[in-house]
Protein backbone atom coordinates (compact mmCIF):
# COMPACT_ATOMS: atom_id res chain seq x y z
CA UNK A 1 46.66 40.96 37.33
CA UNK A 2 44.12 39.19 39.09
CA UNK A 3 41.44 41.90 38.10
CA UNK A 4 41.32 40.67 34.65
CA UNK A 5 40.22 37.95 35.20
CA UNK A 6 37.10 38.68 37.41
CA UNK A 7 34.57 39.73 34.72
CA UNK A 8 35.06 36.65 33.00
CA UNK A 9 34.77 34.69 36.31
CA UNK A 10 31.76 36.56 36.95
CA UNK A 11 30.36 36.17 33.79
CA UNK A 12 31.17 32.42 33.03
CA UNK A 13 29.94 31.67 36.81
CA UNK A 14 26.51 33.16 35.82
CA UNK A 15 26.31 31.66 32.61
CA UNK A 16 26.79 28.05 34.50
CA UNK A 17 24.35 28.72 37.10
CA UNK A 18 21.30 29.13 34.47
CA UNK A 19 21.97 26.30 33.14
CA UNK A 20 22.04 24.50 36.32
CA UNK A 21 18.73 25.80 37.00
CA UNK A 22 17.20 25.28 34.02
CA UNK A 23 18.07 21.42 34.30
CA UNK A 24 17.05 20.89 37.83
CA UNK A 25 13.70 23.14 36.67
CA UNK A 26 13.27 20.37 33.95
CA UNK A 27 14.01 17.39 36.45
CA UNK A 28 11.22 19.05 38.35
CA UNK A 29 8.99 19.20 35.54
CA UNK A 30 9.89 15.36 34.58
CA UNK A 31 8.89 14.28 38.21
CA UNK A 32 5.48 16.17 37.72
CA UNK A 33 4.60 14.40 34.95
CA UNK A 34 5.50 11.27 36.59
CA UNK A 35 3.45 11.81 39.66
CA UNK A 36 -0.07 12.81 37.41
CA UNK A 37 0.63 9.39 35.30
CA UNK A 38 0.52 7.78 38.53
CA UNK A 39 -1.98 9.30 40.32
CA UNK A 40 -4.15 8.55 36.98
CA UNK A 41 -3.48 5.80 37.10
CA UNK A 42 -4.03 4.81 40.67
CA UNK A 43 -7.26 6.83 40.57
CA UNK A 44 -8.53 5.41 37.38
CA UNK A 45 -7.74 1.58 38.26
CA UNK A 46 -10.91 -0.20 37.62
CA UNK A 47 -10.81 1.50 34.10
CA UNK A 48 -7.18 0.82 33.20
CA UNK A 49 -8.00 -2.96 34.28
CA UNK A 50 -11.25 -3.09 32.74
CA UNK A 51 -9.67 -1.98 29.29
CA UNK A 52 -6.52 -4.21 30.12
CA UNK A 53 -4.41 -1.14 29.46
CA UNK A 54 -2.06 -2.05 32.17
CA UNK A 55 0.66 -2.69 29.35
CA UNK A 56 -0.01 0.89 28.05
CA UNK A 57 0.52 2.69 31.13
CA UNK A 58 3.64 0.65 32.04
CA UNK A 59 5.13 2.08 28.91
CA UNK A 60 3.77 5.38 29.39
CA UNK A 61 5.53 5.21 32.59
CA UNK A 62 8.72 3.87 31.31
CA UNK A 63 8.83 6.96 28.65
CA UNK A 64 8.91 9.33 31.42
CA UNK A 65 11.07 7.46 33.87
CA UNK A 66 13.77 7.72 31.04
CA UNK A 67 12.91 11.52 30.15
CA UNK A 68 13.35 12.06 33.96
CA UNK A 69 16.81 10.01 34.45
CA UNK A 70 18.17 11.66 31.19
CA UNK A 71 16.97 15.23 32.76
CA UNK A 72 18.48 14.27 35.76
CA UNK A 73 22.06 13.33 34.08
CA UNK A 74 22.24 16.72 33.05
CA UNK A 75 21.13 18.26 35.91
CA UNK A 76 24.21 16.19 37.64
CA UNK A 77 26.35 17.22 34.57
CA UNK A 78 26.00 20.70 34.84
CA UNK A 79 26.57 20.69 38.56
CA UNK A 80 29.58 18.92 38.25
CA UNK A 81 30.92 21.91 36.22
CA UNK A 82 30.76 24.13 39.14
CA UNK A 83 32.67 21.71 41.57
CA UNK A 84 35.72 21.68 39.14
């Protein structure tokens, strides 16, 4: 009895570790782009300051900061799924 239920244990097992990949690849890809904003920035300070676009890269920050936490809810989502 127990053998019919292995292939869709296998299968459904699969199917929820892609997609736990695929999140934590897009978390990854989040805190990449958060890491070249700051590094521009930091790099580039006399020319943010000189152009007072401080305000403008605080909300380019804050864009990806919430891209980022939202990739990382369903990173945390999705592994969840597999401690059920």
């Amino acid at each position: 009895m127990l053998l019919l239920f292995v292939p869709f244990i296998i299968y459904s097992a699969g199917k929820i570790g892609r997609r736990v990949r695929h999140t934590t690849r897009r978390g990854q890809d989040k805190l990449a782009d958060i890491q070249n904003i700051l590094h521009e920035t930091i790099t580039g300070n006399r020319i943010v300051k000189a152009f007072s676009m401080e305000s403008w890269e605080n909300c380019a920050l804050c864009r990806r900061r919430s891209g980022l936490f939202r990739a990382n809810l369903r990173s945390v989502a999705a592994a969840a799924i597999t401690l059920r």
